[in-house]
PDB file of N, CA and C in Angstrom:
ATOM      1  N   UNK A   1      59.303  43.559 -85.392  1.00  0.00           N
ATOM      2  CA  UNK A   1      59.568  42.203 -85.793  1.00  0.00           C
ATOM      3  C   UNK A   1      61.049  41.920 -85.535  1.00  0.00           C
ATOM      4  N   UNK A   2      61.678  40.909 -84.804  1.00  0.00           N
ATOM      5  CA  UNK A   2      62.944  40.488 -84.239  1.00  0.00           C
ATOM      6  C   UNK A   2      63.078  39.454 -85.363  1.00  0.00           C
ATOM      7  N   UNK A   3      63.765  39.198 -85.710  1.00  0.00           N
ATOM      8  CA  UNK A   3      64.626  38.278 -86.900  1.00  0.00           C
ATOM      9  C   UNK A   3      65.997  38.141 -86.583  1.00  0.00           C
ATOM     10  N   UNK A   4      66.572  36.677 -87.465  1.00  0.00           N
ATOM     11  CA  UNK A   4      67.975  36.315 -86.877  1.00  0.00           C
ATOM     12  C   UNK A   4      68.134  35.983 -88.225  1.00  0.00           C
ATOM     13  N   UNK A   5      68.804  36.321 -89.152  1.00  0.00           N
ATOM     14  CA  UNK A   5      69.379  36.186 -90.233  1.00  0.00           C
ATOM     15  C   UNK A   5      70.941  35.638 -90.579  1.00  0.00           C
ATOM     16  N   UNK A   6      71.456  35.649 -91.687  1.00  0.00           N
ATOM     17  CA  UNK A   6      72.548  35.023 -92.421  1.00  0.00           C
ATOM     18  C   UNK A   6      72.887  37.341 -92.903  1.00  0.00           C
ATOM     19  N   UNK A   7      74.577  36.744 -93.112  1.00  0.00           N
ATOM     20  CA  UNK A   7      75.332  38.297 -93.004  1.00  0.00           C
ATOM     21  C   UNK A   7      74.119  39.475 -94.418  1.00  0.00           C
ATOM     22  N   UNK A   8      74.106  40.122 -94.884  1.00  0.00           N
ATOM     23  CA  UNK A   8      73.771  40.376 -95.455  1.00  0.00           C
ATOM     24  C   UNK A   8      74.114  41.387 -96.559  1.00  0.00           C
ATOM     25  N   UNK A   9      73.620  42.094 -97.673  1.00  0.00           N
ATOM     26  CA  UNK A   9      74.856  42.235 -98.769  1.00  0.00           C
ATOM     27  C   UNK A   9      75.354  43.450 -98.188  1.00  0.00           C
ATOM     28  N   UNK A  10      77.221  44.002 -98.604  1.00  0.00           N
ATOM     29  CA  UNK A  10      78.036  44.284 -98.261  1.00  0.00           C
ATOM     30  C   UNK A  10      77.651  45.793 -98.395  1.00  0.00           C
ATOM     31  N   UNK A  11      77.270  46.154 -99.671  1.00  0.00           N
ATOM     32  CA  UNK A  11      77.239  47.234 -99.933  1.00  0.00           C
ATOM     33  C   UNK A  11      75.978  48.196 -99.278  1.00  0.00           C
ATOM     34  N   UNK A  12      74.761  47.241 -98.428  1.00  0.00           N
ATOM     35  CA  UNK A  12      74.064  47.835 -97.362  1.00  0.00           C
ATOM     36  C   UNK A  12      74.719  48.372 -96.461  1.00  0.00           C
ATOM     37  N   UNK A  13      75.425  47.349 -95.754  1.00  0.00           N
ATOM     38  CA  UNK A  13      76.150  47.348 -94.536  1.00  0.00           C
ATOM     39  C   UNK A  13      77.400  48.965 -94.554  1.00  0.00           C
ATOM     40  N   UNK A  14      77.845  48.904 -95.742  1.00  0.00           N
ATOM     41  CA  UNK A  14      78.489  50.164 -95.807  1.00  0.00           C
ATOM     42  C   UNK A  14      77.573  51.419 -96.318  1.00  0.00           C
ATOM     43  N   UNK A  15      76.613  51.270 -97.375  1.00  0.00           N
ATOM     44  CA  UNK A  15      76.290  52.877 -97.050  1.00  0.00           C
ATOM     45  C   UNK A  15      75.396  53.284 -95.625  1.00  0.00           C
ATOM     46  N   UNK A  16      75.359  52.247 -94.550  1.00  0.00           N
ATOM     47  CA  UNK A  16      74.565  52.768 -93.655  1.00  0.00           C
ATOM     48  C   UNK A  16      75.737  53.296 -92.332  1.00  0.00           C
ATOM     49  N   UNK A  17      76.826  52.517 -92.406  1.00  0.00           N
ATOM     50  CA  UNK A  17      77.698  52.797 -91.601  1.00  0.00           C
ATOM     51  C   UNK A  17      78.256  54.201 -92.150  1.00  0.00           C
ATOM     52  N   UNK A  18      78.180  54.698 -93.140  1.00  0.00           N
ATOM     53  CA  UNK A  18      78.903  56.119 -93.794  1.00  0.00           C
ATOM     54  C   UNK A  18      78.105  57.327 -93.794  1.00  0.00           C
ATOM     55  N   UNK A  19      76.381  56.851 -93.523  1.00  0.00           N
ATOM     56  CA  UNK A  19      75.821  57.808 -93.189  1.00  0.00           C
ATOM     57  C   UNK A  19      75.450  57.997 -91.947  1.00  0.00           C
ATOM     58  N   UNK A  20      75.785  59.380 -91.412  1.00  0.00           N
ATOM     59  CA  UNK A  20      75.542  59.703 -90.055  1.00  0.00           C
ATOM     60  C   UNK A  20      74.886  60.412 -89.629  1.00  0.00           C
ATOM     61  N   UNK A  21      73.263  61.089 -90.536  1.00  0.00           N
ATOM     62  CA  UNK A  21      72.473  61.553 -90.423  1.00  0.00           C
ATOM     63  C   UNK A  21      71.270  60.725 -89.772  1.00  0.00           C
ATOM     64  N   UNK A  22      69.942  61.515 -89.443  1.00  0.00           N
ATOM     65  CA  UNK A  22      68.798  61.122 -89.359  1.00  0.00           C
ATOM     66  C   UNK A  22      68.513  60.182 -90.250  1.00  0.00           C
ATOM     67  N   UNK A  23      68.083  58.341 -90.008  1.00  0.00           N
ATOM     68  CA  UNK A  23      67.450  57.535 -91.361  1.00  0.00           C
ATOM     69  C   UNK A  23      66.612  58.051 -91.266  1.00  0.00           C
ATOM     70  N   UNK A  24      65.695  57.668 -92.370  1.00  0.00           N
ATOM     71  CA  UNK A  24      64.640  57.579 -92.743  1.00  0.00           C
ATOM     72  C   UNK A  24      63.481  56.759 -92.303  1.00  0.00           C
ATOM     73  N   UNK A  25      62.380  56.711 -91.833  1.00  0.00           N
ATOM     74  CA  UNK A  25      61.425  55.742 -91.570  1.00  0.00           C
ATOM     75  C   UNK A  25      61.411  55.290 -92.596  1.00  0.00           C
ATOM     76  N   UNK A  26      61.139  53.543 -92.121  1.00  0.00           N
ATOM     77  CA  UNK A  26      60.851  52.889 -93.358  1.00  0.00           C
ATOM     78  C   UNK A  26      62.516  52.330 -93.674  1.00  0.00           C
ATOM     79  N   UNK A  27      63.356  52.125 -93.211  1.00  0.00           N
ATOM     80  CA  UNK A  27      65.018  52.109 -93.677  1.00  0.00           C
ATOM     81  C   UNK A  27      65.365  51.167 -93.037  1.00  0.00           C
ATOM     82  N   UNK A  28      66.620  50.347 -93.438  1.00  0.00           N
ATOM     83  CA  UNK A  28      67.070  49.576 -92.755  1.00  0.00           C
ATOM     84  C   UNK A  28      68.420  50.058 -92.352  1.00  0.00           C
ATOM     85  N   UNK A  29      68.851  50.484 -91.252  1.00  0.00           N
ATOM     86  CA  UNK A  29      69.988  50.820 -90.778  1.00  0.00           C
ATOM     87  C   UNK A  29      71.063  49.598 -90.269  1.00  0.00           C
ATOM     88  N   UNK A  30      72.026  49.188 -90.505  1.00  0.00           N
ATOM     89  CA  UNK A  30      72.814  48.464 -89.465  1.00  0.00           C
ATOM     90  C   UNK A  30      73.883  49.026 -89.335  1.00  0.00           C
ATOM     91  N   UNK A  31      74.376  48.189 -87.768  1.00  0.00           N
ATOM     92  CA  UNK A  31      75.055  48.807 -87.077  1.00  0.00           C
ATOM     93  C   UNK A  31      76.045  47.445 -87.215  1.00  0.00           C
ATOM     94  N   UNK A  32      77.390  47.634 -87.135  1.00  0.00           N
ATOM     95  CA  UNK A  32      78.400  45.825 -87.069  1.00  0.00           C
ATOM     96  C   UNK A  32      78.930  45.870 -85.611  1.00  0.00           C
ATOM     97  N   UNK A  33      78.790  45.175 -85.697  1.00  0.00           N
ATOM     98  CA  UNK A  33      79.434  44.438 -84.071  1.00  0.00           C
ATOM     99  C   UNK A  33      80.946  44.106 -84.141  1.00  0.00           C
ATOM    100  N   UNK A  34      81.933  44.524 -84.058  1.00  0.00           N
ATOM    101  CA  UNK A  34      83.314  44.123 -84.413  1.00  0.00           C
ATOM    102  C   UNK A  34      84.291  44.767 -83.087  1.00  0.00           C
ATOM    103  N   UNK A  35      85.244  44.345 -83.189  1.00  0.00           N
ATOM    104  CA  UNK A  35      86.336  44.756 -82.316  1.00  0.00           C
ATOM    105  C   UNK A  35      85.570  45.072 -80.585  1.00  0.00           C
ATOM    106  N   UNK A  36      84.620  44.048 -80.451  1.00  0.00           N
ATOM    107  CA  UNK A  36      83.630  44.050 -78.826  1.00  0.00           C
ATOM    108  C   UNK A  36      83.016  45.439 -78.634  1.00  0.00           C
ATOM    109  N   UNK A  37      82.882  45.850 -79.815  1.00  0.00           N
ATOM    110  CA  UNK A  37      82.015  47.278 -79.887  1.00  0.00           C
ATOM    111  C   UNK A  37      80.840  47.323 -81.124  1.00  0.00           C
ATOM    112  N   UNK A  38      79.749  48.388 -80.629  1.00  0.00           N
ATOM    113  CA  UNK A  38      79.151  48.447 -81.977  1.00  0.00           C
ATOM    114  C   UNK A  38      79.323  49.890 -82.694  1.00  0.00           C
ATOM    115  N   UNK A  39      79.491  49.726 -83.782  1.00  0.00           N
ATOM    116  CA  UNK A  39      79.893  50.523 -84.625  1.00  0.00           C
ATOM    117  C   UNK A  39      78.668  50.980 -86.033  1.00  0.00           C
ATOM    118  N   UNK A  40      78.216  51.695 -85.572  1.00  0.00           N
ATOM    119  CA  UNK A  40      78.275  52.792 -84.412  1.00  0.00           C
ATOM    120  C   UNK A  40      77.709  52.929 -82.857  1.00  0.00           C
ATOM    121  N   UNK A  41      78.346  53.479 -82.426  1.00  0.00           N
ATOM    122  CA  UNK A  41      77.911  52.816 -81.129  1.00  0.00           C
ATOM    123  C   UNK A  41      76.362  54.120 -80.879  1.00  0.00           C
ATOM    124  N   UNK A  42      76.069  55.081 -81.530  1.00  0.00           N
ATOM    125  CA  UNK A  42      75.434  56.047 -81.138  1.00  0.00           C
ATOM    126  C   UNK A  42      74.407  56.446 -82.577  1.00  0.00           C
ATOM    127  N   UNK A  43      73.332  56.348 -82.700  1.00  0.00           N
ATOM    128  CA  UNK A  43      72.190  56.371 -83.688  1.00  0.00           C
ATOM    129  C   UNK A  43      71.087  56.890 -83.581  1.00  0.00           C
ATOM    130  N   UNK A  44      71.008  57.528 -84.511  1.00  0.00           N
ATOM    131  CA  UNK A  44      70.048  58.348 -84.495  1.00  0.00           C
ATOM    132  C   UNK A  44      68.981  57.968 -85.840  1.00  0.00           C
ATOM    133  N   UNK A  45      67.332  57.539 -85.045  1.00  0.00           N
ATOM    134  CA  UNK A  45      66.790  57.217 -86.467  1.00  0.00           C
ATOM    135  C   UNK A  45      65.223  57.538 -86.288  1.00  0.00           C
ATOM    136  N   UNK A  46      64.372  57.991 -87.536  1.00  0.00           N
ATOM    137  CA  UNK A  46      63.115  57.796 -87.399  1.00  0.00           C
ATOM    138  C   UNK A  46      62.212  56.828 -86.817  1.00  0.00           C
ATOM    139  N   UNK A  47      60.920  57.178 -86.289  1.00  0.00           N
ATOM    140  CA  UNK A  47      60.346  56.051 -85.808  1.00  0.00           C
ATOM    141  C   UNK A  47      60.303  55.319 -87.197  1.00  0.00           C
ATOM    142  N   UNK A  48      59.673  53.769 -87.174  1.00  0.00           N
ATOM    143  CA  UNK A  48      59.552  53.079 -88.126  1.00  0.00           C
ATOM    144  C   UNK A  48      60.582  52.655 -88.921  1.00  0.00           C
ATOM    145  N   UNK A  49      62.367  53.155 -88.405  1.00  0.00           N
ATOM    146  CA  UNK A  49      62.921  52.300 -88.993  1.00  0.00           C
ATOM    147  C   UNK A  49      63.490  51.094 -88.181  1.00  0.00           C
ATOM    148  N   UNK A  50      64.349  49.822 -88.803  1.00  0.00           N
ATOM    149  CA  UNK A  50      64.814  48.885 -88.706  1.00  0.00           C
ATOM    150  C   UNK A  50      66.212  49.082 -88.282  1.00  0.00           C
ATOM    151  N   UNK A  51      66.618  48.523 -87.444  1.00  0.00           N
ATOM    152  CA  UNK A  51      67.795  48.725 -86.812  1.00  0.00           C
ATOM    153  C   UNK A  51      68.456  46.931 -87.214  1.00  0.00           C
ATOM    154  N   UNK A  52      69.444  46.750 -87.991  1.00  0.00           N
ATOM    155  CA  UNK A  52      69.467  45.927 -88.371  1.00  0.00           C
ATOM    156  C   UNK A  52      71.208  45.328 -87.741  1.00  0.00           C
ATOM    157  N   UNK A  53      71.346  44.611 -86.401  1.00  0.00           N
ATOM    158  CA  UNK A  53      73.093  44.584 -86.013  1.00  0.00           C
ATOM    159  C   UNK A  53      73.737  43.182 -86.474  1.00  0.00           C
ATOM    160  N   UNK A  54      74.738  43.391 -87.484  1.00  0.00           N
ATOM    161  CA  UNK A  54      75.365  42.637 -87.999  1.00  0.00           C
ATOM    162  C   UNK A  54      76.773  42.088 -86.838  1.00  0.00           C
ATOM    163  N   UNK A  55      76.770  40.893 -86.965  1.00  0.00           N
ATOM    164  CA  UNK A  55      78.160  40.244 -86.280  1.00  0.00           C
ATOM    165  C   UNK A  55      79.161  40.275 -87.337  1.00  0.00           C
ATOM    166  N   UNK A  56      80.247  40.964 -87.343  1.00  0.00           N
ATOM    167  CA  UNK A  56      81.180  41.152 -88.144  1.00  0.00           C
ATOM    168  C   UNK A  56      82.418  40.474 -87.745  1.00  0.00           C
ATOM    169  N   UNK A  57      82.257  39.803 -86.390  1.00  0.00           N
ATOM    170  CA  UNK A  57      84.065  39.179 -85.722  1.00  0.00           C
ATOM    171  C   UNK A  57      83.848  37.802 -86.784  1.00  0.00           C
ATOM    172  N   UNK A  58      85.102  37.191 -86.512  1.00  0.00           N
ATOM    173  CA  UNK A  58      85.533  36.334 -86.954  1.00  0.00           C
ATOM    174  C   UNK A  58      85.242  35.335 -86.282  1.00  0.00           C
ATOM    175  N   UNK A  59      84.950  34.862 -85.094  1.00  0.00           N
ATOM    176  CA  UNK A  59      85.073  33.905 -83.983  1.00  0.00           C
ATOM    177  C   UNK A  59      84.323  34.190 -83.129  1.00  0.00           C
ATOM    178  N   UNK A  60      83.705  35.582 -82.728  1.00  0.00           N
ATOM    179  CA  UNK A  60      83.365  35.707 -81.561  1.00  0.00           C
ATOM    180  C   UNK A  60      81.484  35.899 -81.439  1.00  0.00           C
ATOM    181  N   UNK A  61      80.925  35.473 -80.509  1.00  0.00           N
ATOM    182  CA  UNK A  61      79.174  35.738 -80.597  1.00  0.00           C
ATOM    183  C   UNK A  61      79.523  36.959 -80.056  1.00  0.00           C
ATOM    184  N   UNK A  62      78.309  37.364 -80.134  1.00  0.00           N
ATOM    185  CA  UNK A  62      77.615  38.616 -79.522  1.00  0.00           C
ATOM    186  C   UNK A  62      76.216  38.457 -79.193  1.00  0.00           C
ATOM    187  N   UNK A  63      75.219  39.723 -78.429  1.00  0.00           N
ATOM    188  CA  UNK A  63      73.718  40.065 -78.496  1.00  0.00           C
ATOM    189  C   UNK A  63      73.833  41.143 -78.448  1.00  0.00           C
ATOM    190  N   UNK A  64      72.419  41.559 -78.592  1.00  0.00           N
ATOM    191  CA  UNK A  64      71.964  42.570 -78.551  1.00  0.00           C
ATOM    192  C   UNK A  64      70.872  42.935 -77.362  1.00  0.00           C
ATOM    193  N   UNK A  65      70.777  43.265 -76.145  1.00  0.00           N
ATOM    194  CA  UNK A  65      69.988  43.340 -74.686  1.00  0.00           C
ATOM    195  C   UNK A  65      69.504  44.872 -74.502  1.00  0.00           C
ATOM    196  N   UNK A  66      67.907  45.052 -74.563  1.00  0.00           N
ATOM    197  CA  UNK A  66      67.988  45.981 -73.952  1.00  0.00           C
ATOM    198  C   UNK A  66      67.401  45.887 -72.297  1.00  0.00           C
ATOM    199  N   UNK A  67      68.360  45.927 -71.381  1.00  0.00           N
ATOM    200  CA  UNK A  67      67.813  46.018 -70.066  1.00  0.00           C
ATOM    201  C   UNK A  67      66.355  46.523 -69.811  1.00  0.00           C
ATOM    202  N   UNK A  68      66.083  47.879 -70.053  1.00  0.00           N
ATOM    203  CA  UNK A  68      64.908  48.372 -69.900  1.00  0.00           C
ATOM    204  C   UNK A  68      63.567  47.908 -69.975  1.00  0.00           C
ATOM    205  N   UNK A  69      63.652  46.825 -71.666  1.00  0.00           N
ATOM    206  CA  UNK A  69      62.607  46.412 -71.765  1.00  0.00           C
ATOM    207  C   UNK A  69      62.672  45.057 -71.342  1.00  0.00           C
ATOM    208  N   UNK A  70      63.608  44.319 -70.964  1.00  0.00           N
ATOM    209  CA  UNK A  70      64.085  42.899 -70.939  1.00  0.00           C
ATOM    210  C   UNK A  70      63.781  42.010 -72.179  1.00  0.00           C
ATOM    211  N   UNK A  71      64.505  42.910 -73.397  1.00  0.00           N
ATOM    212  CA  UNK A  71      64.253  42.094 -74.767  1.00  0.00           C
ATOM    213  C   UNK A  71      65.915  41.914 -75.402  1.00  0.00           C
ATOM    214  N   UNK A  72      65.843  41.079 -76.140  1.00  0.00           N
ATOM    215  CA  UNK A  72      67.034  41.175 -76.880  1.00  0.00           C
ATOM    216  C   UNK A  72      67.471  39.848 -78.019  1.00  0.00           C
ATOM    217  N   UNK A  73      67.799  39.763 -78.499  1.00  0.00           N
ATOM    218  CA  UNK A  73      68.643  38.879 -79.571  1.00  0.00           C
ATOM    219  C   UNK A  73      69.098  37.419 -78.867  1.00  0.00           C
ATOM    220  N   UNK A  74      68.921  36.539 -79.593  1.00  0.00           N
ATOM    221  CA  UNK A  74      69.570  35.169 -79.507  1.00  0.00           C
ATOM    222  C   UNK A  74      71.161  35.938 -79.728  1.00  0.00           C
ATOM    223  N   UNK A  75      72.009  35.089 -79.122  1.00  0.00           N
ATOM    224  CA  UNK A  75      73.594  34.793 -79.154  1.00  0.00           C
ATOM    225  C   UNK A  75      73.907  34.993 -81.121  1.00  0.00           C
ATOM    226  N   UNK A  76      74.581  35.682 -81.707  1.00  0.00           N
ATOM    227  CA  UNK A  76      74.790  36.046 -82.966  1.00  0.00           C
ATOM    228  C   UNK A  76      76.197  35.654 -82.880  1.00  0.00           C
ATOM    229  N   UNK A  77      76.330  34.338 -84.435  1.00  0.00           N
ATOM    230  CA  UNK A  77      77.511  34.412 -84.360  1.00  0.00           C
ATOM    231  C   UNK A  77      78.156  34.806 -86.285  1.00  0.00           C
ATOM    232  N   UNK A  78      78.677  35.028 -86.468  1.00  0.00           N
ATOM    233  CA  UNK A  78      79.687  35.125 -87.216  1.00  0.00           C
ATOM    234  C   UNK A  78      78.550  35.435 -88.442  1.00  0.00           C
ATOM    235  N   UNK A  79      78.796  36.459 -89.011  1.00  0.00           N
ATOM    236  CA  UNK A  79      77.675  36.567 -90.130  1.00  0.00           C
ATOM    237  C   UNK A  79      76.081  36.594 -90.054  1.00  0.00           C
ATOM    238  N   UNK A  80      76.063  36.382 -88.445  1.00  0.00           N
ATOM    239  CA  UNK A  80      74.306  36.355 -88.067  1.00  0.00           C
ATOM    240  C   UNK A  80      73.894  37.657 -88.098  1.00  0.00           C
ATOM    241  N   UNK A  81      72.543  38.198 -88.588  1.00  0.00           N
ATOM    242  CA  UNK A  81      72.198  39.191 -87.836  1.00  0.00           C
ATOM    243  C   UNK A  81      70.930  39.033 -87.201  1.00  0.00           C
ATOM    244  N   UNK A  82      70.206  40.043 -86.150  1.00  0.00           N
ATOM    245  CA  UNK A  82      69.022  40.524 -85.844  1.00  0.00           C
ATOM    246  C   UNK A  82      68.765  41.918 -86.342  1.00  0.00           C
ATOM    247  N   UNK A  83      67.277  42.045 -86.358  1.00  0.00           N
ATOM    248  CA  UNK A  83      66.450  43.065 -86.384  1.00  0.00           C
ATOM    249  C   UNK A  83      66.072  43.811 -85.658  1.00  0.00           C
ATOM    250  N   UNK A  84      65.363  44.837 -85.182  1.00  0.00           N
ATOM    251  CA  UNK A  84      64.265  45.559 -84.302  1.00  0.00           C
ATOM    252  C   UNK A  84      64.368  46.758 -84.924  1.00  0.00           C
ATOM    253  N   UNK A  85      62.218  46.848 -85.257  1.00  0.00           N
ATOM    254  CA  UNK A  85      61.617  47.712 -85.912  1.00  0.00           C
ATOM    255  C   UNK A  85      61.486  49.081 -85.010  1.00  0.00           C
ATOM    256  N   UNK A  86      61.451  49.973 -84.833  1.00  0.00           N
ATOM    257  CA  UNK A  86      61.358  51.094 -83.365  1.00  0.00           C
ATOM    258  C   UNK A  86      60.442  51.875 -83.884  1.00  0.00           C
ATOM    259  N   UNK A  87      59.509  51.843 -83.551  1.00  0.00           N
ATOM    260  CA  UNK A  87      57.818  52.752 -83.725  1.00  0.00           C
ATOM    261  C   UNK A  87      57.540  54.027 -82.839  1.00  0.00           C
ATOM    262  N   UNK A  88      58.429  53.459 -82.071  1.00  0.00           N
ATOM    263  CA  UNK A  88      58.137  54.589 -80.920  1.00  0.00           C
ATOM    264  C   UNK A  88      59.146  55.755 -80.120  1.00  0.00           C
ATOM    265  N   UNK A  89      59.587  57.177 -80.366  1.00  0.00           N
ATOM    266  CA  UNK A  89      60.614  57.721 -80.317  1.00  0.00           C
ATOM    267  C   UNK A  89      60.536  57.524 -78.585  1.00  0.00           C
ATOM    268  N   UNK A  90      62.200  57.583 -78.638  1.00  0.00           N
ATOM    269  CA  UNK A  90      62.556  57.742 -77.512  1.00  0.00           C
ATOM    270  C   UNK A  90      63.559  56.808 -77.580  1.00  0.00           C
ATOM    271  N   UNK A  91      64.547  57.108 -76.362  1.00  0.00           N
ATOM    272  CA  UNK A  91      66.025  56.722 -76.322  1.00  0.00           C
ATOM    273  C   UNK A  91      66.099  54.958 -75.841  1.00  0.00           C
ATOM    274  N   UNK A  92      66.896  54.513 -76.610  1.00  0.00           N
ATOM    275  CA  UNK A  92      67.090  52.963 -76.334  1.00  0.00           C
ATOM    276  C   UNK A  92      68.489  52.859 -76.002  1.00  0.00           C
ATOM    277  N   UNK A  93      68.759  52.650 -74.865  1.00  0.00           N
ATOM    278  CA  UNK A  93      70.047  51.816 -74.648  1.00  0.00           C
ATOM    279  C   UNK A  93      70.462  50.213 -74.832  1.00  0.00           C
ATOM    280  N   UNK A  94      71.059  49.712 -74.834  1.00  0.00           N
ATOM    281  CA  UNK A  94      71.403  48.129 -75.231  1.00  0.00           C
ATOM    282  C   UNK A  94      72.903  47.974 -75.069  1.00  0.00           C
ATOM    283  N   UNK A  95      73.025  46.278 -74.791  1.00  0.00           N
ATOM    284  CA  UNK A  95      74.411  46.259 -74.397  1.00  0.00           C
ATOM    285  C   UNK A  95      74.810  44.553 -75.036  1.00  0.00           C
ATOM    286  N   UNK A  96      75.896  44.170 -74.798  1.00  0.00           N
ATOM    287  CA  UNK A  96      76.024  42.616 -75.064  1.00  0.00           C
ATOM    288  C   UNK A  96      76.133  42.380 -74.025  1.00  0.00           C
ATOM    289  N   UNK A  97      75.381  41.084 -73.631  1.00  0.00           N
ATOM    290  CA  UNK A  97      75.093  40.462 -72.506  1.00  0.00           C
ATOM    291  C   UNK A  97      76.736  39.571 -71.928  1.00  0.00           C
ATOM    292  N   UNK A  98      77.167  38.825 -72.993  1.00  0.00           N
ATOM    293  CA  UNK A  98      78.570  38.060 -72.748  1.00  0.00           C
ATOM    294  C   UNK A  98      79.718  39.115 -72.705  1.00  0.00           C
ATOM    295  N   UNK A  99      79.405  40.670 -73.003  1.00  0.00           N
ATOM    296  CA  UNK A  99      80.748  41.531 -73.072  1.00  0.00           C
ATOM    297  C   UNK A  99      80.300  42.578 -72.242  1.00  0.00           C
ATOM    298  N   UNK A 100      79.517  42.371 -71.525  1.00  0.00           N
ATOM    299  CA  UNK A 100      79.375  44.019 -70.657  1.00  0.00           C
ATOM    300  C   UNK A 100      80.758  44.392 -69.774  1.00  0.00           C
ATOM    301  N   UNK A 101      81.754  43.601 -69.898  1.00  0.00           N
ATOM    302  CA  UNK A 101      82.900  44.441 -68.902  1.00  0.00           C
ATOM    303  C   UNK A 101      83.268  44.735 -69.692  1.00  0.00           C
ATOM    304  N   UNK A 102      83.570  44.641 -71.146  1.00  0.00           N
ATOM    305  CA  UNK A 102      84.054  45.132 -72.123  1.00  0.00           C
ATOM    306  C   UNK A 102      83.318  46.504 -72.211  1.00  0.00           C
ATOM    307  N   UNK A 103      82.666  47.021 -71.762  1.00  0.00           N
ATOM    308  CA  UNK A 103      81.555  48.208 -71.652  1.00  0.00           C
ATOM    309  C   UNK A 103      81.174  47.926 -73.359  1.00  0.00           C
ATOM    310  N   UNK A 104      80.377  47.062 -73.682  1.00  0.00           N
ATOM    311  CA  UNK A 104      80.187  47.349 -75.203  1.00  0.00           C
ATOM    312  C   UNK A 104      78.555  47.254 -75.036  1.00  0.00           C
ATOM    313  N   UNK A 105      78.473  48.535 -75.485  1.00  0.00           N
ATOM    314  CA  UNK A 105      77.265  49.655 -75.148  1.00  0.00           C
ATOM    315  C   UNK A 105      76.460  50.323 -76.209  1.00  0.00           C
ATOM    316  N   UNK A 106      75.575  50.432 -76.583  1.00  0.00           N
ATOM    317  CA  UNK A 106      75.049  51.301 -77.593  1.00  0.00           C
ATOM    318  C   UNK A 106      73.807  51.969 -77.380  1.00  0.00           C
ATOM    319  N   UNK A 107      73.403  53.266 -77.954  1.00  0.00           N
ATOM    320  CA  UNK A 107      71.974  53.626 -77.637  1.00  0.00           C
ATOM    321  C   UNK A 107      71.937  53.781 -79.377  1.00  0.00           C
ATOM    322  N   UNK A 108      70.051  53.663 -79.030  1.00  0.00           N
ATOM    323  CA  UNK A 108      69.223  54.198 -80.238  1.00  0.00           C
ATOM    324  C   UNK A 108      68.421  55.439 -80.105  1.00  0.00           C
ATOM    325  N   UNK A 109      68.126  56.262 -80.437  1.00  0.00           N
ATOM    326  CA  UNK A 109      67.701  57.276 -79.931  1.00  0.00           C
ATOM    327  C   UNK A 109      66.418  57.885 -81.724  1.00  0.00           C
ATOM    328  N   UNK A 110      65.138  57.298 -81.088  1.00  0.00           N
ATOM    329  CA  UNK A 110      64.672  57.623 -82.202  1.00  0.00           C
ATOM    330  C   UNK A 110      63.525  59.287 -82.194  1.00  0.00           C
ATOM    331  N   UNK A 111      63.490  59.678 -83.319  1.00  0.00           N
ATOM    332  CA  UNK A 111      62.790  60.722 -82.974  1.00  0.00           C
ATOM    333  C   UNK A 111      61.513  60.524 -83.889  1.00  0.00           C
ATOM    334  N   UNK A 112      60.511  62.059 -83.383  1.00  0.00           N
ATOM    335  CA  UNK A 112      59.163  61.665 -84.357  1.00  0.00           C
ATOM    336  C   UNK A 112      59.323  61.882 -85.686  1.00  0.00           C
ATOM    337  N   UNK A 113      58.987  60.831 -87.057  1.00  0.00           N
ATOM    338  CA  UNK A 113      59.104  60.668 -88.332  1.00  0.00           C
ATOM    339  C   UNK A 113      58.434  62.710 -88.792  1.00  0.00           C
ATOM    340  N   UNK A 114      59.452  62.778 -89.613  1.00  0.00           N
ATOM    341  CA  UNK A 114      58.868  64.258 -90.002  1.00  0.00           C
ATOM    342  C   UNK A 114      57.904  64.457 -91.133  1.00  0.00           C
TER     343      UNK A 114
END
């Protein structure tokens, strides 16, 4: 399920950025979009969780593209986020479509739920 939301509460957004283990299926992970990078730029998560990328700039849009599948996010601006649920392990790359010389790059890399 792809969703475009309003920022969401603070204290999500930080315990997911502080943990750098395997999520959990079933979890909502996000990742922030800030300084033309995503942070984290490298993730590791069960099938079945939510990958949730927050726009954290002040001014600037972003997306979220994955080439491979030709899917990705409406233009996110300032406090927006999107979703994507990942059911299925295996490695996801993605990029921002308006910053790719910026190389701002990320993979998902999910494995089978244990």
């Amino acid at each position: 399920m792809n969703k475009r939301y309003r920022r969401p509460n603070m204290i999500l957004l930080i315990a997911a950025l502080l943990s750098g283990a395997v999520q959990a299926a079933d979890a909502v992970v996000e990742v922030e979009m800030r300084d033309y990078g995503f942070h984290p730029a490298e993730l590791e998560v069960e099938a079945g969780t939510t990958v949730r990328w927050v726009n954290a700039e002040k001014r600037t849009s972003h997306d979220v593209y994955f080439a491979d599948e030709d899917l990705g996010s409406p233009r996110l601006f300032p406090e927006e986020y999107w979703e994507r649920t990942f059911d299925e392990p295996g490695t996801y790359p993605y990029h921002c479509r308006p910053h790719e010389r910026r190389d701002m790059e990320g993979v998902i890399t999910v494995v089978p739920t244990e």
